[in-house]
Protein backbone atom coordinates (compact mmCIF):
# COMPACT_ATOMS: atom_id res chain seq x y z
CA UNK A 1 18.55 -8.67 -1.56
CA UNK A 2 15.16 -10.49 -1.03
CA UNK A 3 15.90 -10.41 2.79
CA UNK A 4 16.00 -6.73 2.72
CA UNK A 5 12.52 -6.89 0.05
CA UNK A 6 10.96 -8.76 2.62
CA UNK A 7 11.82 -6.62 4.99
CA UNK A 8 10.00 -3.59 3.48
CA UNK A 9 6.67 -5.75 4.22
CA UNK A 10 5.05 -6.16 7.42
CA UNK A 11 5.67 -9.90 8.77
CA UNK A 12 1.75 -9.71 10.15
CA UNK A 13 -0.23 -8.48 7.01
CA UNK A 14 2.10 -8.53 4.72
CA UNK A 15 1.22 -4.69 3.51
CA UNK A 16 4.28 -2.13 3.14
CA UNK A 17 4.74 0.21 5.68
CA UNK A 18 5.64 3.28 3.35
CA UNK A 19 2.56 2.31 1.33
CA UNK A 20 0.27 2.19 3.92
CA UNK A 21 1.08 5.90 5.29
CA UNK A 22 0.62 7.00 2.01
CA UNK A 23 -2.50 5.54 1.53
CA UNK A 24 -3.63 6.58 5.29
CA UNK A 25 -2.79 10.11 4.53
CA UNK A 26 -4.40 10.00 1.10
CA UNK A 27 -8.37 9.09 2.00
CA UNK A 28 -10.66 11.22 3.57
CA UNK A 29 -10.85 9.30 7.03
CA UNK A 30 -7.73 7.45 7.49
CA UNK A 31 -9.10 5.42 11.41
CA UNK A 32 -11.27 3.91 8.65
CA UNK A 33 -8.44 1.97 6.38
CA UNK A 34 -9.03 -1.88 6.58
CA UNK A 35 -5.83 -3.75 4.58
CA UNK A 36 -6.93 -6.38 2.32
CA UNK A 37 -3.78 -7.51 0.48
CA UNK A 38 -0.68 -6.83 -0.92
CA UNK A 39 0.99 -7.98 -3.26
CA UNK A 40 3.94 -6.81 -5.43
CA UNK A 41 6.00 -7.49 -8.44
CA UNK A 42 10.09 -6.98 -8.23
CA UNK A 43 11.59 -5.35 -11.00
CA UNK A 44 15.33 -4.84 -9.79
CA UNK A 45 15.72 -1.20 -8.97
CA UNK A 46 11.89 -0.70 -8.49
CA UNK A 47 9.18 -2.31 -6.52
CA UNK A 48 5.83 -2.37 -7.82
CA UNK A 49 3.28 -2.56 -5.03
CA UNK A 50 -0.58 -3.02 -4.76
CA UNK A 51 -2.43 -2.91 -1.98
CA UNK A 52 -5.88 -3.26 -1.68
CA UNK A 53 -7.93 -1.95 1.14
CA UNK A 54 -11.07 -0.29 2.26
CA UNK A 55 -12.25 2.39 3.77
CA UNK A 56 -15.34 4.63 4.41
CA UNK A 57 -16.59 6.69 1.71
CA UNK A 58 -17.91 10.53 1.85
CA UNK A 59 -21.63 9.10 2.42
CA UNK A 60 -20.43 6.31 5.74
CA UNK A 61 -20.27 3.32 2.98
CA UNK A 62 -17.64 1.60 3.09
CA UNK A 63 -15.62 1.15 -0.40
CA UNK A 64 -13.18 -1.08 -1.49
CA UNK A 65 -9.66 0.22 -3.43
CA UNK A 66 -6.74 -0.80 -4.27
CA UNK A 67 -3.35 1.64 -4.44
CA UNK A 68 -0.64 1.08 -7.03
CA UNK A 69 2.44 2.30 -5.95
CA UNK A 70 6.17 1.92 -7.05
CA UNK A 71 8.56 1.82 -4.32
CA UNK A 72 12.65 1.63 -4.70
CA UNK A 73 14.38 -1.47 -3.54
CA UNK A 74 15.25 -0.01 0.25
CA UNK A 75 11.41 1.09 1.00
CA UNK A 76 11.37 4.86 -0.69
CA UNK A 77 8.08 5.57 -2.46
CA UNK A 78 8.57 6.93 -5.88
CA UNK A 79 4.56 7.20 -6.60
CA UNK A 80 1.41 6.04 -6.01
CA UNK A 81 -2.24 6.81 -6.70
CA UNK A 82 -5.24 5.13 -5.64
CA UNK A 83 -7.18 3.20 -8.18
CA UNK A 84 -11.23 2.61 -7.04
């Protein structure tokens, strides 16, 4: 089981693959997404995620966010929403 948790998570950055399209295709220019961190919190059948990133904002500032996401135990994203 934690082989397979792991192995939802990029070996590099440590960010979640699913979680990172999500966010990518969430914000309004997606070449601009930096990952920060991740870090999540295993709670049998469901994965809670966080990543925070940044990216640049409406005005060419760059902000800095973090996503909450919960993901199911083989990589799925349930939900997630972007918390700034």
């Amino acid at each position: 089981r934690n082989e397979r948790i792991k192995s939802l998570f990029s070996e590099g950055d440590g960010s979640h693959y699913q979680v990172n399209k999500w966010i990518e295709s969430n914000i309004k220019d997606p070449d601009s997404y930096k990952h920060i961190e991740t870090t999540y919190i295993d709670m049998d059948s469901v994965i809670f995620v966080y990543t925070t990133f940044t990216a640049t904002n409406s005005f060419g500032g760059r902000e800095k966010a973090t996503c909450a996401a919960s993901v199911d135990t083989l990589g799925n994203l349930i939900e997630a929403s972007i918390i700034e």
